[in-house]
PDB file of N, CA and C in Angstrom:
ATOM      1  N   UNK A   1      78.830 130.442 326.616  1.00  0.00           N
ATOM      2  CA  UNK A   1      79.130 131.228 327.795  1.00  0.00           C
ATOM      3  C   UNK A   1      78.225 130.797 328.940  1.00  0.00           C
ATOM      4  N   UNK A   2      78.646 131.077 330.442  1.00  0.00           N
ATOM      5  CA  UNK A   2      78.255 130.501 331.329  1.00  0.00           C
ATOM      6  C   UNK A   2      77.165 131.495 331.879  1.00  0.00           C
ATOM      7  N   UNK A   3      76.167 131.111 332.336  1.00  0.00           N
ATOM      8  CA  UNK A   3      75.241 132.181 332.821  1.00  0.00           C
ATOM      9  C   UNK A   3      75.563 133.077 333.958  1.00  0.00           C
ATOM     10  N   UNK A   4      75.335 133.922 334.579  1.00  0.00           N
ATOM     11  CA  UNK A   4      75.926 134.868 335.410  1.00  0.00           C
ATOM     12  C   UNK A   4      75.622 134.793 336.671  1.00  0.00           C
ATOM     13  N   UNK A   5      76.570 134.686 337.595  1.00  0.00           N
ATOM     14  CA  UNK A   5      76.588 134.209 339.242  1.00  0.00           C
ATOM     15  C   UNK A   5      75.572 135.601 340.126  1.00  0.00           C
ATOM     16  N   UNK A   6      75.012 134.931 340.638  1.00  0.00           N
ATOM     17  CA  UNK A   6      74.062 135.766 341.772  1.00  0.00           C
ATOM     18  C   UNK A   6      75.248 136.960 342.175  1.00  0.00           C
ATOM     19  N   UNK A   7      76.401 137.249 342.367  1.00  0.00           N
ATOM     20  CA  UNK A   7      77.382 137.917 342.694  1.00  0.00           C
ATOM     21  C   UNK A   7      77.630 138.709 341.188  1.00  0.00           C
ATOM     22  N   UNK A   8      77.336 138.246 340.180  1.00  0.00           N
ATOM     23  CA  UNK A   8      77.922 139.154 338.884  1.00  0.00           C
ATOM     24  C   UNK A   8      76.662 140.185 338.705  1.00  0.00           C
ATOM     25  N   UNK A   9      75.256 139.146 338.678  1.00  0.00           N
ATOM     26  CA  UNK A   9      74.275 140.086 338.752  1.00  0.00           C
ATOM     27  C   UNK A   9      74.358 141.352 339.817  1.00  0.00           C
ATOM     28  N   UNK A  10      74.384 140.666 340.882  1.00  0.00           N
ATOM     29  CA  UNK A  10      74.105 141.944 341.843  1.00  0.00           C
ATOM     30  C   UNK A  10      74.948 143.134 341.383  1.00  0.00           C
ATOM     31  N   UNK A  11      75.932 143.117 341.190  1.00  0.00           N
ATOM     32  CA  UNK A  11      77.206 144.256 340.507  1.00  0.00           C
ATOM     33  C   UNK A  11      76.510 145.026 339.114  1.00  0.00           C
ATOM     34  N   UNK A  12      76.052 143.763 338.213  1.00  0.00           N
ATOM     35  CA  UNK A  12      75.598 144.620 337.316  1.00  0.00           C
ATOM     36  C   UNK A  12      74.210 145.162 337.729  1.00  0.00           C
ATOM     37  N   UNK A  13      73.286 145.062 338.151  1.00  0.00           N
ATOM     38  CA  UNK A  13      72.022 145.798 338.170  1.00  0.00           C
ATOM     39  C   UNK A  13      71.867 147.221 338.824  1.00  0.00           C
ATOM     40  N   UNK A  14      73.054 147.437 339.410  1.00  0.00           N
ATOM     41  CA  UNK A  14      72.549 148.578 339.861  1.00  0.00           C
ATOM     42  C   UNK A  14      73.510 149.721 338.703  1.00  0.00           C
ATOM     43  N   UNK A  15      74.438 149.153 337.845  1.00  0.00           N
ATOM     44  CA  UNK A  15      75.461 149.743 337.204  1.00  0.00           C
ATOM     45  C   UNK A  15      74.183 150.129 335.582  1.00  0.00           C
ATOM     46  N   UNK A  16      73.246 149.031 335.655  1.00  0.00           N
ATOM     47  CA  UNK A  16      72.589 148.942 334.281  1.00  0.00           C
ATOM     48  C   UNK A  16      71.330 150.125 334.713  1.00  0.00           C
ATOM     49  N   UNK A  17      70.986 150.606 335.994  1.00  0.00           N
ATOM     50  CA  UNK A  17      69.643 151.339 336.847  1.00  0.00           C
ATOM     51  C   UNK A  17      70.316 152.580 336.738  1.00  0.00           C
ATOM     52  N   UNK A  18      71.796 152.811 336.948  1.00  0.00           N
ATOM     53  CA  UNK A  18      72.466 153.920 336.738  1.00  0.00           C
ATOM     54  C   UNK A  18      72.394 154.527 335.362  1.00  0.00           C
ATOM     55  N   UNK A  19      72.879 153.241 334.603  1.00  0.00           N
ATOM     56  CA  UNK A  19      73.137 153.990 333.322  1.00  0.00           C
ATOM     57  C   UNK A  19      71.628 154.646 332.367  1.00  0.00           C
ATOM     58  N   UNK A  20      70.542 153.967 332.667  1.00  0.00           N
ATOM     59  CA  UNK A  20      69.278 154.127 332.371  1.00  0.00           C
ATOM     60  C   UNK A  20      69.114 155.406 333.075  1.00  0.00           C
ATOM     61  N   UNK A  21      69.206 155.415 334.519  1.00  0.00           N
ATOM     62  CA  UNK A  21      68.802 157.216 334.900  1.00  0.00           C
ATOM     63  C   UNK A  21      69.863 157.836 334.436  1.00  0.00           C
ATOM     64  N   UNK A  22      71.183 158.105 333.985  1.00  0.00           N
ATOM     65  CA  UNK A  22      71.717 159.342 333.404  1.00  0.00           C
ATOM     66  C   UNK A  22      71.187 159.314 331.742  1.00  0.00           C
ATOM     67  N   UNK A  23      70.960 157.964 331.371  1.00  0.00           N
ATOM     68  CA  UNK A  23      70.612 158.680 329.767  1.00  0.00           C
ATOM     69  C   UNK A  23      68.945 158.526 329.716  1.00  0.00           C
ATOM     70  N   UNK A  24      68.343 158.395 330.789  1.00  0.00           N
ATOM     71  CA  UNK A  24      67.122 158.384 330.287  1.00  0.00           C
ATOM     72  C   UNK A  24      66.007 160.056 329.364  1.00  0.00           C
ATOM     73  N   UNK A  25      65.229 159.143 329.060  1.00  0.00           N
ATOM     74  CA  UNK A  25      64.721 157.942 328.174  1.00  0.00           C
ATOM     75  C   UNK A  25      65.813 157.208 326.884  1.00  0.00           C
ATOM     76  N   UNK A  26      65.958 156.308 327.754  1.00  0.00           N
ATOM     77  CA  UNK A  26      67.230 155.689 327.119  1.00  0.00           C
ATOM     78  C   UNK A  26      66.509 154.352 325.766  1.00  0.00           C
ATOM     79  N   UNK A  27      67.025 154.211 324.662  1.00  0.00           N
ATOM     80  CA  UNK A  27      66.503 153.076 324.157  1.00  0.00           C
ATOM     81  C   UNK A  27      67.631 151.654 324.310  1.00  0.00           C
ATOM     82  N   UNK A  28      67.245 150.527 324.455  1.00  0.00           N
ATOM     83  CA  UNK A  28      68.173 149.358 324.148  1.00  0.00           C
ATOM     84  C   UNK A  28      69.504 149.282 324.031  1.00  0.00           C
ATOM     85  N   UNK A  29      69.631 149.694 322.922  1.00  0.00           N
ATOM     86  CA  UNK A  29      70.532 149.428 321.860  1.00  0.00           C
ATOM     87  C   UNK A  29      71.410 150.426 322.619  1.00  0.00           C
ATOM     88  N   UNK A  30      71.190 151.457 323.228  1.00  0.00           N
ATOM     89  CA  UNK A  30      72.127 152.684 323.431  1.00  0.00           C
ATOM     90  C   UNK A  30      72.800 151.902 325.171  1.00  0.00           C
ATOM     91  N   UNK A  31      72.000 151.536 325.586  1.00  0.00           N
ATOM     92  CA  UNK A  31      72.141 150.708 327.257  1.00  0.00           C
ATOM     93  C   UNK A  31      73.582 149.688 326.683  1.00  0.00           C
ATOM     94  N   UNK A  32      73.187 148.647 325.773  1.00  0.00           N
ATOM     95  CA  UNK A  32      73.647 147.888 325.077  1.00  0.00           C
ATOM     96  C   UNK A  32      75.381 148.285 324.922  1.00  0.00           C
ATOM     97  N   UNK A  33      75.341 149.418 323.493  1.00  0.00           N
ATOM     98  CA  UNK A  33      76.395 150.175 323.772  1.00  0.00           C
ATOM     99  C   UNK A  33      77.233 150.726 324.697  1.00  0.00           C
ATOM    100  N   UNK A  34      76.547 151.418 325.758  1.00  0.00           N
ATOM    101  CA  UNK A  34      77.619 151.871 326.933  1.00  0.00           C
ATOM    102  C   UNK A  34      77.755 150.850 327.497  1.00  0.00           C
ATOM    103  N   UNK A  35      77.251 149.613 327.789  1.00  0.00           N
ATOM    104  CA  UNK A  35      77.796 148.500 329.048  1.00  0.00           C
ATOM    105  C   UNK A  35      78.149 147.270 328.167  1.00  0.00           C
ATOM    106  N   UNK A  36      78.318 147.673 326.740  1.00  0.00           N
ATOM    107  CA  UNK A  36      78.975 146.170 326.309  1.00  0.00           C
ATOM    108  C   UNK A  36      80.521 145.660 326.735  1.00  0.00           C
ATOM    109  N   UNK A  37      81.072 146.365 327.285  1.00  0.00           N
ATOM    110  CA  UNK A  37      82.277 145.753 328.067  1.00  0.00           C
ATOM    111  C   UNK A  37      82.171 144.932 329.590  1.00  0.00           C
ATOM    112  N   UNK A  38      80.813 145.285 329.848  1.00  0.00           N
ATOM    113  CA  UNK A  38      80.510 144.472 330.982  1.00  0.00           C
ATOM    114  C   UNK A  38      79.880 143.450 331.063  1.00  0.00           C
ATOM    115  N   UNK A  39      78.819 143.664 329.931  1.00  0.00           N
ATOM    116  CA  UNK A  39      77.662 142.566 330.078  1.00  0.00           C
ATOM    117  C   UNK A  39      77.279 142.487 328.541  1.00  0.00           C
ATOM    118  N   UNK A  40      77.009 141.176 328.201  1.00  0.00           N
ATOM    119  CA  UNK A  40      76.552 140.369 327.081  1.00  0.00           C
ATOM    120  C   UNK A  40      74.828 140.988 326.731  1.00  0.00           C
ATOM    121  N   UNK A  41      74.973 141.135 325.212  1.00  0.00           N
ATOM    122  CA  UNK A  41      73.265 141.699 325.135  1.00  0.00           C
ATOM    123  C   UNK A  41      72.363 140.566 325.420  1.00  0.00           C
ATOM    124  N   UNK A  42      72.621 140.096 325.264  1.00  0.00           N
ATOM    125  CA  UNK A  42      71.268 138.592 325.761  1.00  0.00           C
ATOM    126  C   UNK A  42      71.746 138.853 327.302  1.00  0.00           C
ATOM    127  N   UNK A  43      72.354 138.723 327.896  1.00  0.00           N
ATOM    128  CA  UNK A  43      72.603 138.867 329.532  1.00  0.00           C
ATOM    129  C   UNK A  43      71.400 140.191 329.761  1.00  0.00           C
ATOM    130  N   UNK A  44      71.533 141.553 329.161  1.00  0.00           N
ATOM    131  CA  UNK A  44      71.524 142.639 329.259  1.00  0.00           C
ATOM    132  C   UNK A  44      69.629 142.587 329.049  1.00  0.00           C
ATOM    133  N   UNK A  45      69.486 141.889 328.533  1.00  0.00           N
ATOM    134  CA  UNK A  45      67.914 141.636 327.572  1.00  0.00           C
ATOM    135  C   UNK A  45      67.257 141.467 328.948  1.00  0.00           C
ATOM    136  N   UNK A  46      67.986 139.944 329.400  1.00  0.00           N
ATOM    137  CA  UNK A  46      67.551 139.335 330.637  1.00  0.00           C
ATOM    138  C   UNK A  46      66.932 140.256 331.867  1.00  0.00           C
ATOM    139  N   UNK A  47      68.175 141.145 332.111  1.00  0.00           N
ATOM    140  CA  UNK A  47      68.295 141.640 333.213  1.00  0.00           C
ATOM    141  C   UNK A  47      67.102 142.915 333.052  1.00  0.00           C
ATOM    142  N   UNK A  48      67.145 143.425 332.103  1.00  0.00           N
ATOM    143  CA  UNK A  48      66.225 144.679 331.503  1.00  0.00           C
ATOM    144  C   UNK A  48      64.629 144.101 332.167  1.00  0.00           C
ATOM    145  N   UNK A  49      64.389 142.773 331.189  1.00  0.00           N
ATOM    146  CA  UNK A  49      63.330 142.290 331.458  1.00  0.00           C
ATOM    147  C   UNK A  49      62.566 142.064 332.338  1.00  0.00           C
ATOM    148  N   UNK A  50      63.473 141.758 333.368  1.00  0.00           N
ATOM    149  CA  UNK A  50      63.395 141.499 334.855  1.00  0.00           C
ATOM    150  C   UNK A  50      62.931 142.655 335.901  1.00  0.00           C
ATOM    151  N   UNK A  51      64.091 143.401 335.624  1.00  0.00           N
ATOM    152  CA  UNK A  51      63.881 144.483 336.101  1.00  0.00           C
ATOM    153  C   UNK A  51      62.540 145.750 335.792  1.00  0.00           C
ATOM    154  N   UNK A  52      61.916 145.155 334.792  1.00  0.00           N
ATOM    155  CA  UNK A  52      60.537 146.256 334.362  1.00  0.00           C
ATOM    156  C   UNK A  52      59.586 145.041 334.481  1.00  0.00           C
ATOM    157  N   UNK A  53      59.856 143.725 334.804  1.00  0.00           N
ATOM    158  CA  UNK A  53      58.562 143.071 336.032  1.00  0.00           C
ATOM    159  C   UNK A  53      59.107 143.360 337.144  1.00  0.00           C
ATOM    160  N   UNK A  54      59.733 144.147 337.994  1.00  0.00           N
ATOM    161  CA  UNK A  54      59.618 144.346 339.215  1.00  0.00           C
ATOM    162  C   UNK A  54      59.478 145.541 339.446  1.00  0.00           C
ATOM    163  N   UNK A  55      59.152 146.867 338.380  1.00  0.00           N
ATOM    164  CA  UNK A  55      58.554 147.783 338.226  1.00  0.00           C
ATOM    165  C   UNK A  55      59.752 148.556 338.760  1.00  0.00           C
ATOM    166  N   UNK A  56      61.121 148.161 338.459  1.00  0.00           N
ATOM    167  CA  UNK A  56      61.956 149.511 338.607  1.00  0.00           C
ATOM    168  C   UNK A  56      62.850 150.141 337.568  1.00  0.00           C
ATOM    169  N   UNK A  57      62.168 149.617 336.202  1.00  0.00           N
ATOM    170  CA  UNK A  57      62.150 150.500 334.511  1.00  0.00           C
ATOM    171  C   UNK A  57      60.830 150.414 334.421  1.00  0.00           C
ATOM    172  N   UNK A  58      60.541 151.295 333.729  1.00  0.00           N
ATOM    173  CA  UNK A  58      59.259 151.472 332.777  1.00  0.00           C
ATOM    174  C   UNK A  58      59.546 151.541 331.234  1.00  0.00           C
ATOM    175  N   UNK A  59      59.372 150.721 330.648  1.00  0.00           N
ATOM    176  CA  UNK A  59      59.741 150.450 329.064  1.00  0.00           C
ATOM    177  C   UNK A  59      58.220 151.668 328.269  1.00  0.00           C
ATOM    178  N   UNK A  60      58.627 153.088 327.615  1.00  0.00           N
ATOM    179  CA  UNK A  60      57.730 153.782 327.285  1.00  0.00           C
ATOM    180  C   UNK A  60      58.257 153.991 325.487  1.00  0.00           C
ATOM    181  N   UNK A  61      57.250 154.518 324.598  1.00  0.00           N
ATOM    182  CA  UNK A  61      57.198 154.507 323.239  1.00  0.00           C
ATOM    183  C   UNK A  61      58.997 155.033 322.869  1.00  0.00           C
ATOM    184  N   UNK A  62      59.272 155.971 324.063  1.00  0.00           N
ATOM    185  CA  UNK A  62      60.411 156.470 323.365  1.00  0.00           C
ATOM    186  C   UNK A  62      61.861 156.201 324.504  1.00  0.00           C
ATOM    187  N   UNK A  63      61.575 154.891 325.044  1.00  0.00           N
ATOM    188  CA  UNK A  63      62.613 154.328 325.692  1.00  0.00           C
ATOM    189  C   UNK A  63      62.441 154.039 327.158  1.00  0.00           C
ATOM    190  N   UNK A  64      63.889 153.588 327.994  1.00  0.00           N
ATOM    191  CA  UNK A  64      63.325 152.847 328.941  1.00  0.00           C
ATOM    192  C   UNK A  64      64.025 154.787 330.295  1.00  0.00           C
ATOM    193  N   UNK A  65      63.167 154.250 330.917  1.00  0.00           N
ATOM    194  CA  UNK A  65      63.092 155.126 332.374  1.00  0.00           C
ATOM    195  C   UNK A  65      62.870 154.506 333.825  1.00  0.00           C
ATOM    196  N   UNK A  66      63.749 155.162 334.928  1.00  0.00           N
ATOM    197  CA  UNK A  66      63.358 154.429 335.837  1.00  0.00           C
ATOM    198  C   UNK A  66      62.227 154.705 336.656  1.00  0.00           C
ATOM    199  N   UNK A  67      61.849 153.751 337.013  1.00  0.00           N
ATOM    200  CA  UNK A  67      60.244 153.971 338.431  1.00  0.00           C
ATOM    201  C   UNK A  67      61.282 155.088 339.628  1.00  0.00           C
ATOM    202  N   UNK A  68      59.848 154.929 340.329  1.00  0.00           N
ATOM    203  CA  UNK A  68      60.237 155.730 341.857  1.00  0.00           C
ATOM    204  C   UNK A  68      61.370 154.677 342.664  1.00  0.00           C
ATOM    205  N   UNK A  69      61.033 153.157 342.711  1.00  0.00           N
ATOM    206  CA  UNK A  69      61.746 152.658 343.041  1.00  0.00           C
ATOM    207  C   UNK A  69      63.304 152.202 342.353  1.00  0.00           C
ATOM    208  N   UNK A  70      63.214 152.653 341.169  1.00  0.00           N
ATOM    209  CA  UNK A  70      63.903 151.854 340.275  1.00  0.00           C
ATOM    210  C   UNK A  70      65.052 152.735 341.094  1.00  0.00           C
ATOM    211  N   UNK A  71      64.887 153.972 341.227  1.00  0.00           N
ATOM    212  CA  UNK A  71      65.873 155.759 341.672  1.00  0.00           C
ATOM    213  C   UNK A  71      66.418 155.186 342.891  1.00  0.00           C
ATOM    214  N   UNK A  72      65.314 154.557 343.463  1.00  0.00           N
ATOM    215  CA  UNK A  72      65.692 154.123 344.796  1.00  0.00           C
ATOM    216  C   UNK A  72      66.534 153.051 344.903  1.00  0.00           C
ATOM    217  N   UNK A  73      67.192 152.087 344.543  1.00  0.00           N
ATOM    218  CA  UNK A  73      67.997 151.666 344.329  1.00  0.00           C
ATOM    219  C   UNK A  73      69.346 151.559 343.438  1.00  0.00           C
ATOM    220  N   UNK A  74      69.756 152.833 343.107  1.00  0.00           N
ATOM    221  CA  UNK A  74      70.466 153.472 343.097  1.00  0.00           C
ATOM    222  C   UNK A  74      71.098 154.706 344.246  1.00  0.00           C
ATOM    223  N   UNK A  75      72.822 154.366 343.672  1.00  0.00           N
ATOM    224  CA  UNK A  75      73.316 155.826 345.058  1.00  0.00           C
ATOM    225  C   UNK A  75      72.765 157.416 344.639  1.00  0.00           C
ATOM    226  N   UNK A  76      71.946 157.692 345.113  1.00  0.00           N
ATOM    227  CA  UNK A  76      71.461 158.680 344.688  1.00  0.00           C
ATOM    228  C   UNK A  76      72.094 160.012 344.228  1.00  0.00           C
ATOM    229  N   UNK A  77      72.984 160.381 345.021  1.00  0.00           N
ATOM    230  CA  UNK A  77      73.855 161.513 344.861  1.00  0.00           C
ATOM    231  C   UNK A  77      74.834 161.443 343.384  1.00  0.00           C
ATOM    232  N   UNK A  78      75.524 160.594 343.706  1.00  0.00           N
ATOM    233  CA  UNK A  78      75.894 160.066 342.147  1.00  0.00           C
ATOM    234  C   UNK A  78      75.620 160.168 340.695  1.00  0.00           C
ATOM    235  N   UNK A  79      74.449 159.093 341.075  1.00  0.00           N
ATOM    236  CA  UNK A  79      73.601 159.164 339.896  1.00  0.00           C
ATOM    237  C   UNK A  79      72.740 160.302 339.211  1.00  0.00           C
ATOM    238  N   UNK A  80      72.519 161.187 340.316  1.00  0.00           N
ATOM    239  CA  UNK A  80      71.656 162.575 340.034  1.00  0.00           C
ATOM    240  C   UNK A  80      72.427 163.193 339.026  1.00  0.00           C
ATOM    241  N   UNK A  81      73.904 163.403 339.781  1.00  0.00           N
ATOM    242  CA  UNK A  81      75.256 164.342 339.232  1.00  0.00           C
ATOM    243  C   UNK A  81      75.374 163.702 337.913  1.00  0.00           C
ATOM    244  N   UNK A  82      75.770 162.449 337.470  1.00  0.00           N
ATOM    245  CA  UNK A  82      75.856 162.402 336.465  1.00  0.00           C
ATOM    246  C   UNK A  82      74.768 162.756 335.461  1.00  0.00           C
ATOM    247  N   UNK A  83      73.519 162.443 335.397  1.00  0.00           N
ATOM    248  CA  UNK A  83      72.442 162.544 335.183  1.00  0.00           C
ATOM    249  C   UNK A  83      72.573 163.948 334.827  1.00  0.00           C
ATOM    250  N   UNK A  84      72.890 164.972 335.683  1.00  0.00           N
ATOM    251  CA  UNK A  84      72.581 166.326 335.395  1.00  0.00           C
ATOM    252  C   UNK A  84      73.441 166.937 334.516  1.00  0.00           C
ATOM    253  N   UNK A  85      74.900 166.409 335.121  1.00  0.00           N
ATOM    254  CA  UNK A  85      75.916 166.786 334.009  1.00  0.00           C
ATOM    255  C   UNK A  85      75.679 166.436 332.591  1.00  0.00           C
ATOM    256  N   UNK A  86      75.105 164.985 332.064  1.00  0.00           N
ATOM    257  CA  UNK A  86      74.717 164.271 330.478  1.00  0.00           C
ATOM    258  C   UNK A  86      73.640 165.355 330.347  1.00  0.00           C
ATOM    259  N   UNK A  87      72.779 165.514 330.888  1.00  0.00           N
ATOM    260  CA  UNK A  87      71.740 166.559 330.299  1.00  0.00           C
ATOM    261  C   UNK A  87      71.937 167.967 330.069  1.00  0.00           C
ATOM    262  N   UNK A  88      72.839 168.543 330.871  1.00  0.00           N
ATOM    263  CA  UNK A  88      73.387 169.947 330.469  1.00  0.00           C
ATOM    264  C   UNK A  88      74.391 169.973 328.864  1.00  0.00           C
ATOM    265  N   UNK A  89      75.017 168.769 329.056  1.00  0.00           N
ATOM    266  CA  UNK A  89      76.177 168.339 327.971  1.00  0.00           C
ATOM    267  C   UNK A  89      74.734 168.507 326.464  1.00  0.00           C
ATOM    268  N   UNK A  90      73.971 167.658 326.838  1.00  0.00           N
ATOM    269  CA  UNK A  90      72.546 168.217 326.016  1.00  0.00           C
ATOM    270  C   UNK A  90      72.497 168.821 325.296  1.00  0.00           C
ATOM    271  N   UNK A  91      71.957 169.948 326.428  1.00  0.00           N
ATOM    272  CA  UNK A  91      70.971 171.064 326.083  1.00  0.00           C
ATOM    273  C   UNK A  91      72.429 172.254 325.611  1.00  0.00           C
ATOM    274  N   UNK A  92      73.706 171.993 325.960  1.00  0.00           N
ATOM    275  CA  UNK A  92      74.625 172.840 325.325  1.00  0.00           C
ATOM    276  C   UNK A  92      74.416 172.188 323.536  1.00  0.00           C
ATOM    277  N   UNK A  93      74.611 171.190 323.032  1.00  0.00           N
ATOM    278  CA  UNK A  93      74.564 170.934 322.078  1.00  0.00           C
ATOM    279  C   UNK A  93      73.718 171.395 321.379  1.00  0.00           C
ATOM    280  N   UNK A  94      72.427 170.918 322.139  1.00  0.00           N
ATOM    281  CA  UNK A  94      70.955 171.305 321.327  1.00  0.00           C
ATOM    282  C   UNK A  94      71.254 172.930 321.062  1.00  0.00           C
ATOM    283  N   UNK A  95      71.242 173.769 321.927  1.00  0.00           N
ATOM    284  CA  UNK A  95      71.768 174.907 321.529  1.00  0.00           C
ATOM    285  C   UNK A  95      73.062 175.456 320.512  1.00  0.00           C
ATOM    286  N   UNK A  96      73.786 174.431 320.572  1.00  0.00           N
ATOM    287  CA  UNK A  96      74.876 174.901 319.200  1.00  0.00           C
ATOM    288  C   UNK A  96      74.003 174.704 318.019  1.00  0.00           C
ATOM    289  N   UNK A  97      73.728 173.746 317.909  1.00  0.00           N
ATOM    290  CA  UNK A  97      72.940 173.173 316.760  1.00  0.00           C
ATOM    291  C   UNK A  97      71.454 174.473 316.506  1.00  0.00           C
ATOM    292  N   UNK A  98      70.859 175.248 316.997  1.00  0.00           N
ATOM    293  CA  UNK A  98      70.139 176.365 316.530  1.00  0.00           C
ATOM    294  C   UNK A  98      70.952 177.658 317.115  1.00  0.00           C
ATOM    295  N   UNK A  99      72.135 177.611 316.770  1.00  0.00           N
ATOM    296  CA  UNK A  99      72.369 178.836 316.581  1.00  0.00           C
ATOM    297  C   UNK A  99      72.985 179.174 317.833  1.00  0.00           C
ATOM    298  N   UNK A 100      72.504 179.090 318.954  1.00  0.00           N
ATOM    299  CA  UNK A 100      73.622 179.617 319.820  1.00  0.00           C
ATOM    300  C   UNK A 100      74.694 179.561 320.308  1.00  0.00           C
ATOM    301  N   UNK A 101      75.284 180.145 321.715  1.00  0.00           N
ATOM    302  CA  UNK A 101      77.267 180.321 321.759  1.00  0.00           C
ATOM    303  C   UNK A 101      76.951 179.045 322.827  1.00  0.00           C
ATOM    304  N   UNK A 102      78.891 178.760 322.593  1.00  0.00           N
ATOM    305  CA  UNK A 102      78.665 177.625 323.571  1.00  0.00           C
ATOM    306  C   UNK A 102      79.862 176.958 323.732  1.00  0.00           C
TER     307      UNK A 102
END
């Protein structure tokens, strides 16, 4: 496979900054999963890598998160909403699971 055009990257990095702030603390493998229709895991490795030397992931014990800047390059409004909606979707679960309605 051919390596990825300055034009494919740009499309994916901000789609891979998104998906990291709605599931963060996100691990690999889970990034991997939701964007394997877009991007190749060695592509995905690359881009990860890159992106936490330019300090907009932070790779921590229990997965990756974005910096102040990382947020910042992302559409903010968007990304919040989804973000908030996956985490309510959550904390409803977490709550079925001990017992409460839902």
């Amino acid at each position: 496979m051919s390596p990825l055009s300055d034009s494919e990257l740009a499309k994916l990095k901000p789609l891979i900054l998104l998906t990291i702030n709605i599931f963060q603390p996100v691990k690999r493998n889970v990034i991997a999963t939701k964007l394997n229709k877009y991007v190749r895991k060695s592509d995905l490795d690359n881009i990860i890598e890159e992106m936490v030397a330019n300090k907009k992931v932070v790779e921590e014990p229990n997965g990756f998160r974005l910096t102040y800047s990382g947020q910042l390059a992302i559409v903010p409004g968007k990304g919040r909403f989804l973000r908030d909606i996956n985490r309510m979707e959550y904390l409803v679960q977490l709550s079925k699971q001990r017992g409460g309605s839902g």
